[in-house]
Protein backbone atom coordinates (compact mmCIF):
# COMPACT_ATOMS: atom_id res chain seq x y z
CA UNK A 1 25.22 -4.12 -3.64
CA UNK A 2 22.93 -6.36 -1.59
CA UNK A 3 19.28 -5.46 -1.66
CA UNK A 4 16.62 -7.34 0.57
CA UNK A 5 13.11 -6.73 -0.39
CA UNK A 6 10.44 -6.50 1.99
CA UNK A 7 7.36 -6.47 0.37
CA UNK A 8 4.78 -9.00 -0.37
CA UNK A 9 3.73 -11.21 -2.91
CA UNK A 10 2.89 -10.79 -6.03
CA UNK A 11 4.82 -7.67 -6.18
CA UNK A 12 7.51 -8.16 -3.94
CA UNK A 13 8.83 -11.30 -6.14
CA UNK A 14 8.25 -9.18 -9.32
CA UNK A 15 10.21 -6.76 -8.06
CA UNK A 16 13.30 -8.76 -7.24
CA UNK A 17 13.15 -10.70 -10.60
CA UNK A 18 13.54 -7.18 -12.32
CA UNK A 19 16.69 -5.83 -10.52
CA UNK A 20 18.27 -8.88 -10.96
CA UNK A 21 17.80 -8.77 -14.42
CA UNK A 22 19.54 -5.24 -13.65
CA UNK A 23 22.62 -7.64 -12.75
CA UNK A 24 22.12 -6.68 -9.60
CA UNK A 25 22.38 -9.02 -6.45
CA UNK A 26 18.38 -8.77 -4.56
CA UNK A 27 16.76 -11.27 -2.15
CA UNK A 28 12.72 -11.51 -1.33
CA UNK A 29 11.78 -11.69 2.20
CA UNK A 30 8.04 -10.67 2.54
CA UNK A 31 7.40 -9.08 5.89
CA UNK A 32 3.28 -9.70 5.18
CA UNK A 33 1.07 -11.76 3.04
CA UNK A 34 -1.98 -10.42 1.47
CA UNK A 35 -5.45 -12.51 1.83
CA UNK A 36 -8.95 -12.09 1.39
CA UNK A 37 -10.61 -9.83 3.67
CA UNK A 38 -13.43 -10.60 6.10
CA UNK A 39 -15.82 -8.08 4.29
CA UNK A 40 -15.70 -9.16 0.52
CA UNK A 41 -18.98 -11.11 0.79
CA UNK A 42 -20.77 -7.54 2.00
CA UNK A 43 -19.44 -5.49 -0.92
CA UNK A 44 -22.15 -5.73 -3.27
CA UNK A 45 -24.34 -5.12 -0.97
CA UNK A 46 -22.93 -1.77 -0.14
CA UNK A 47 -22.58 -0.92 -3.38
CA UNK A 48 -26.19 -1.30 -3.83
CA UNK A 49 -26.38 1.38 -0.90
CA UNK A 50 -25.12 4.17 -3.12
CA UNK A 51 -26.76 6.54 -5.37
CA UNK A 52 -25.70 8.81 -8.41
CA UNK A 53 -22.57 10.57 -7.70
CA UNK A 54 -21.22 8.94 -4.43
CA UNK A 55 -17.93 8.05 -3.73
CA UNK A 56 -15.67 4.92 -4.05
CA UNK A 57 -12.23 4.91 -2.60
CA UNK A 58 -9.51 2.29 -3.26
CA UNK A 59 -6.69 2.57 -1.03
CA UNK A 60 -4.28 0.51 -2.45
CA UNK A 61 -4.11 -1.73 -5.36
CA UNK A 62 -5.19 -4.73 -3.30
CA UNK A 63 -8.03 -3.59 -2.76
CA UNK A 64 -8.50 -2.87 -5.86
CA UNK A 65 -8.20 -6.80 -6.63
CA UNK A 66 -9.72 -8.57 -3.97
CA UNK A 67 -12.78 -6.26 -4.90
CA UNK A 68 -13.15 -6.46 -8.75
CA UNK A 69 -12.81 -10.01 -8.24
CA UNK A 70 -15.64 -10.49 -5.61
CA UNK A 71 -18.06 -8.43 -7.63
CA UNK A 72 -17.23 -10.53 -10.56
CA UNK A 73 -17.85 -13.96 -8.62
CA UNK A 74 -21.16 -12.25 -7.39
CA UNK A 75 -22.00 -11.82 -11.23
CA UNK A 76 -22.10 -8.53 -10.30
CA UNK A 77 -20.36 -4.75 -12.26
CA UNK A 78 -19.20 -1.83 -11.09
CA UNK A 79 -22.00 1.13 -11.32
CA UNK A 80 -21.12 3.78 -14.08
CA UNK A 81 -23.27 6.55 -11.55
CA UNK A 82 -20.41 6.79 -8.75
CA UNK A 83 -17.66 9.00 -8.65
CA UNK A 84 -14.01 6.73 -8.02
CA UNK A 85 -10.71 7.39 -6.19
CA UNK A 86 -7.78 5.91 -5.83
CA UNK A 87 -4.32 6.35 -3.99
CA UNK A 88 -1.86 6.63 -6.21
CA UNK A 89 -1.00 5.63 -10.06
CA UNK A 90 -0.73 1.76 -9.58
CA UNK A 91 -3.91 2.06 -7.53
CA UNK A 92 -6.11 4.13 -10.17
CA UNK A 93 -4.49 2.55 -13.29
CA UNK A 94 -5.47 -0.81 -12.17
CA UNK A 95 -8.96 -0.28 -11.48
CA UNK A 96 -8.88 1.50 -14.94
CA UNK A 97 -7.46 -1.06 -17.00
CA UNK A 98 -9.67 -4.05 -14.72
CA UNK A 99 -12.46 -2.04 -15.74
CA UNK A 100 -13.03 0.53 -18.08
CA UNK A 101 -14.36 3.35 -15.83
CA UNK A 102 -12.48 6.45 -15.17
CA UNK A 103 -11.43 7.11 -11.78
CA UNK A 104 -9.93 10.31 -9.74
CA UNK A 105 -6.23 10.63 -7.94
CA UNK A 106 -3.85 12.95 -6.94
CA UNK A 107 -0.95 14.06 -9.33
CA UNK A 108 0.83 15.87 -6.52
CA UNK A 109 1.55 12.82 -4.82
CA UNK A 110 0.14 8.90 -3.83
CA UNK A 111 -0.99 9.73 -0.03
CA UNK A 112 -4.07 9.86 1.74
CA UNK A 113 -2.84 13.75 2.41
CA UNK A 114 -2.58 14.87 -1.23
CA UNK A 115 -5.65 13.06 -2.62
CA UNK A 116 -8.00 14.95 -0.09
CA UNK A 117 -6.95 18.08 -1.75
CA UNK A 118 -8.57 17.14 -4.59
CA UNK A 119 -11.33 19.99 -5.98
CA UNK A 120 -13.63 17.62 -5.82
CA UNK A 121 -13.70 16.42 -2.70
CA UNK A 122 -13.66 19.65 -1.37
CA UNK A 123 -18.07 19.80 -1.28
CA UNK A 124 -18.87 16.62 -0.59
CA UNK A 125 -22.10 17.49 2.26
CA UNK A 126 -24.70 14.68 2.27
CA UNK A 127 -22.61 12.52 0.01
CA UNK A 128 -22.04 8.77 0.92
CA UNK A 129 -18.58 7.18 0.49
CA UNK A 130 -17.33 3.89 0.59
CA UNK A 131 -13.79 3.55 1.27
CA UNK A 132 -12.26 -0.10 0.42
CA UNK A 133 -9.10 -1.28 2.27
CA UNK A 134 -6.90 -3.83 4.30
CA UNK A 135 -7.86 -4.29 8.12
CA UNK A 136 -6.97 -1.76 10.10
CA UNK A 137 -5.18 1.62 8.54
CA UNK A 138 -5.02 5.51 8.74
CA UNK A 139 -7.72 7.12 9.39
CA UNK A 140 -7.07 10.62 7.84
CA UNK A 141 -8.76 10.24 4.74
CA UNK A 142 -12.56 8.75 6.49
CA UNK A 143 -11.64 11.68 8.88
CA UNK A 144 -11.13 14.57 6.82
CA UNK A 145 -14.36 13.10 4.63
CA UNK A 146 -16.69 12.68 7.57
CA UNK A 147 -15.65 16.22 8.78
CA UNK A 148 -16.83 17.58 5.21
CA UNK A 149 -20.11 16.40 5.66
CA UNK A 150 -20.09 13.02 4.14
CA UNK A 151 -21.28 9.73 5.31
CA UNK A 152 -18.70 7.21 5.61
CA UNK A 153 -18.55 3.08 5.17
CA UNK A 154 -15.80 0.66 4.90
CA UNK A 155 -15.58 -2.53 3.33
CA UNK A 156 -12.40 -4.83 4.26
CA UNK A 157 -11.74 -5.87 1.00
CA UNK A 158 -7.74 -7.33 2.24
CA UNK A 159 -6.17 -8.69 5.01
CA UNK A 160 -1.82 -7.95 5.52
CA UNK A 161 -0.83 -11.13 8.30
CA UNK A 162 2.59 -10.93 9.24
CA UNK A 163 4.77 -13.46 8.13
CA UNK A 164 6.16 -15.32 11.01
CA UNK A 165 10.45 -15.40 11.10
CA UNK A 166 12.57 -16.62 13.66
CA UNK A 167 14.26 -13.88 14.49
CA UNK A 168 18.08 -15.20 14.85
CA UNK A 169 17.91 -17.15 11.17
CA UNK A 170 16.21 -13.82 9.97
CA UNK A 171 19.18 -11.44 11.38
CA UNK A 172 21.95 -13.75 10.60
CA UNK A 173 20.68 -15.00 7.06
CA UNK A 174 20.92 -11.59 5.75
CA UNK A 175 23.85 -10.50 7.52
CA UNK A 176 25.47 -13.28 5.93
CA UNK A 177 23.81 -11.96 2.62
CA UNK A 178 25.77 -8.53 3.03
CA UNK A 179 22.62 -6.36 2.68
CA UNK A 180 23.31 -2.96 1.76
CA UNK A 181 20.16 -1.81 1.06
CA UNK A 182 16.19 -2.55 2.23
CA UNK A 183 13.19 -1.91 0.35
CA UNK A 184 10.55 -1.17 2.46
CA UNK A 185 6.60 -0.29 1.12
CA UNK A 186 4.48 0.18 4.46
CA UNK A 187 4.56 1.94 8.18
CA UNK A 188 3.19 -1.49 9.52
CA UNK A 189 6.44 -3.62 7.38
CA UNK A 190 9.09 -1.14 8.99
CA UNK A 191 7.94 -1.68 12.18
CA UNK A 192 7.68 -5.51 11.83
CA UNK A 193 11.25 -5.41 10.47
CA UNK A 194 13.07 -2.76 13.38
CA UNK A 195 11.02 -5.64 15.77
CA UNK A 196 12.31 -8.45 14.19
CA UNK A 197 15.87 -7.81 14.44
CA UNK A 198 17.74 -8.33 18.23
CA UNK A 199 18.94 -5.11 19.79
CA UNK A 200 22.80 -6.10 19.53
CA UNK A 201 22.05 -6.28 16.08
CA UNK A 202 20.10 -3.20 15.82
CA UNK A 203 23.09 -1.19 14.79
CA UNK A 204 23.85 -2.94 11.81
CA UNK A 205 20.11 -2.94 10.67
CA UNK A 206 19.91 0.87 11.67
CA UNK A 207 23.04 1.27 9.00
CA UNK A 208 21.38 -0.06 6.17
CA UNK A 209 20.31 2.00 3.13
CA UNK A 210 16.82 2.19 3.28
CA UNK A 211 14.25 2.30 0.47
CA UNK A 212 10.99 3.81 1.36
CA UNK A 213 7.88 4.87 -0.40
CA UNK A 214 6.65 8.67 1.55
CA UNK A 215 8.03 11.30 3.36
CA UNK A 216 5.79 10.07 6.44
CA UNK A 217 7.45 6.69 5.95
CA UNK A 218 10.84 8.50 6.12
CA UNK A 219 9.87 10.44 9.44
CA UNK A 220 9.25 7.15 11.03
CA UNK A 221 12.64 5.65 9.41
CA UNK A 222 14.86 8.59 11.09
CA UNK A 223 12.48 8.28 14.71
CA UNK A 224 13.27 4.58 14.74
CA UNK A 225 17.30 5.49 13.99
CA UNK A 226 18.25 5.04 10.46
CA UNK A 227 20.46 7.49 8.96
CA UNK A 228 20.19 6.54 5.43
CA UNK A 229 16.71 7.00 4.01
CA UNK A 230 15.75 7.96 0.22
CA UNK A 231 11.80 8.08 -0.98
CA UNK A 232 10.58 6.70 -3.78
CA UNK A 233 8.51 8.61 -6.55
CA UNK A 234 5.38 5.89 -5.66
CA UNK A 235 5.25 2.67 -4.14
CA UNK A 236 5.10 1.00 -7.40
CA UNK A 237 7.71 -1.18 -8.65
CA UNK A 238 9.04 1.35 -11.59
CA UNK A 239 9.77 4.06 -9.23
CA UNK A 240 11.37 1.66 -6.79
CA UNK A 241 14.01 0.57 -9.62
CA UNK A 242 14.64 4.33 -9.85
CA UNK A 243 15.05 5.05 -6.41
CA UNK A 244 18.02 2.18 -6.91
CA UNK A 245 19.82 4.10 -9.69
């Protein structure tokens, strides 16, 4: 079995190093890279806007970097008097272990759905909170927040650029690769890839075993035509290797 990986760096390459070691056959083809975002700079600052007992939000592990590492080049910590979120175990756990502070998620699941459910976050009237992201993104979770009375910021903590392919070498190279299966993390990633392959070669990429991380992810997968879709636990690179067994 054949397995192409889709998602980016540093994860993506982790990812394929481990089910190789699995003696299985996996290739890395990042479908997005990961930079800097345009609002690091401004993070401190609105940090400094919040009080005792307003809310952070991390909504994904990147965020999570590219943030902890901008306060830390601004000489500055994070506050011990806000209340923090995250989306999903990799998300939470790394904030934990970057810095010491406990922080809130969902058990029943790693979506923007299941972490509004929270008790928590169920009286949140006059409460600021600052949600940290990539550019662009759902906006269900700022949604739901602002219609419970809160007062919502962002901070673009990330950028995801699409990696540029030609898309004949792309199609063929893997074709030529026998793929079998396709690991795929994002909405925006599975859209980049059904664009990126030509429609006489749609079918073939439409018969792939697909990997995918949520049960919205696997609506799209079945809209767009694939008949072969199993979700992942998480999006993090342990459940992922599961999903494979």
């Amino acid at each position: 079995m054949s397995i192409l990986v889709t998602r980016p760096n540093p994860s993506g390459e982790k990812l394929v190093q481990r089910i190789r070691s699995l003696g299985k056959m996996a290739f890395h083809a990042p479908l997005i890279e990961i930079m800097p975002g345009n609002e690091l700079a401004l993070l401190p600052t609105k940090l400094a806007r919040l009080t005792n007992g307003d809310q952070v939000f991390f909504l994904s592990p990147n965020a999570v970097w590219h943030a902890n590492s901008a306060l830390y080049l601004a000489g500055r910590k994070w506050p011990d008097t806000l209340s923090y979120y995250g989306i999903g175990h990799s998300t939470a756990s790394t904030f934990h272990r970057l810095t010491n502070l406990p922080i809130q998620l969902s058990q029943a699941g790693e979506t923007s759905e299941t972490l509004i459910e929270l008790p928590d976050l169920q009286s949140i009237l006059g409460k600021k909170s600052l949600l940290l992201r990539g550019n662009g993104g759902r906006e269900l979770l700022a949604a739901t927040l602002k219609s419970r009375g809160s007062h919502i910021d962002y901070c673009e903590c990330y950028q995801r650029q699409p990696i540029k392919y030609d898309r004949q070498t792309f199609q063929l190279q893997w074709r030529q690769a026998n793929i079998k299966t396709i690991i795929v993390t994002s909405g925006e990633m599975l859209h980049l890839l059904f664009n990126l392959i030509t429609d006489d070669v749609k079918p073939w990429l439409l018969s792939r075993h697909l990997i995918i991380v949520s049960e919205r992810l696997a609506s799209t997968a079945y809209q767009l035509g694939w008949q072969s879709v199993k979700v992942a636990k998480s999006a993090n690179n342990d459940a992922l290797i599961q999903a494979l067994m």
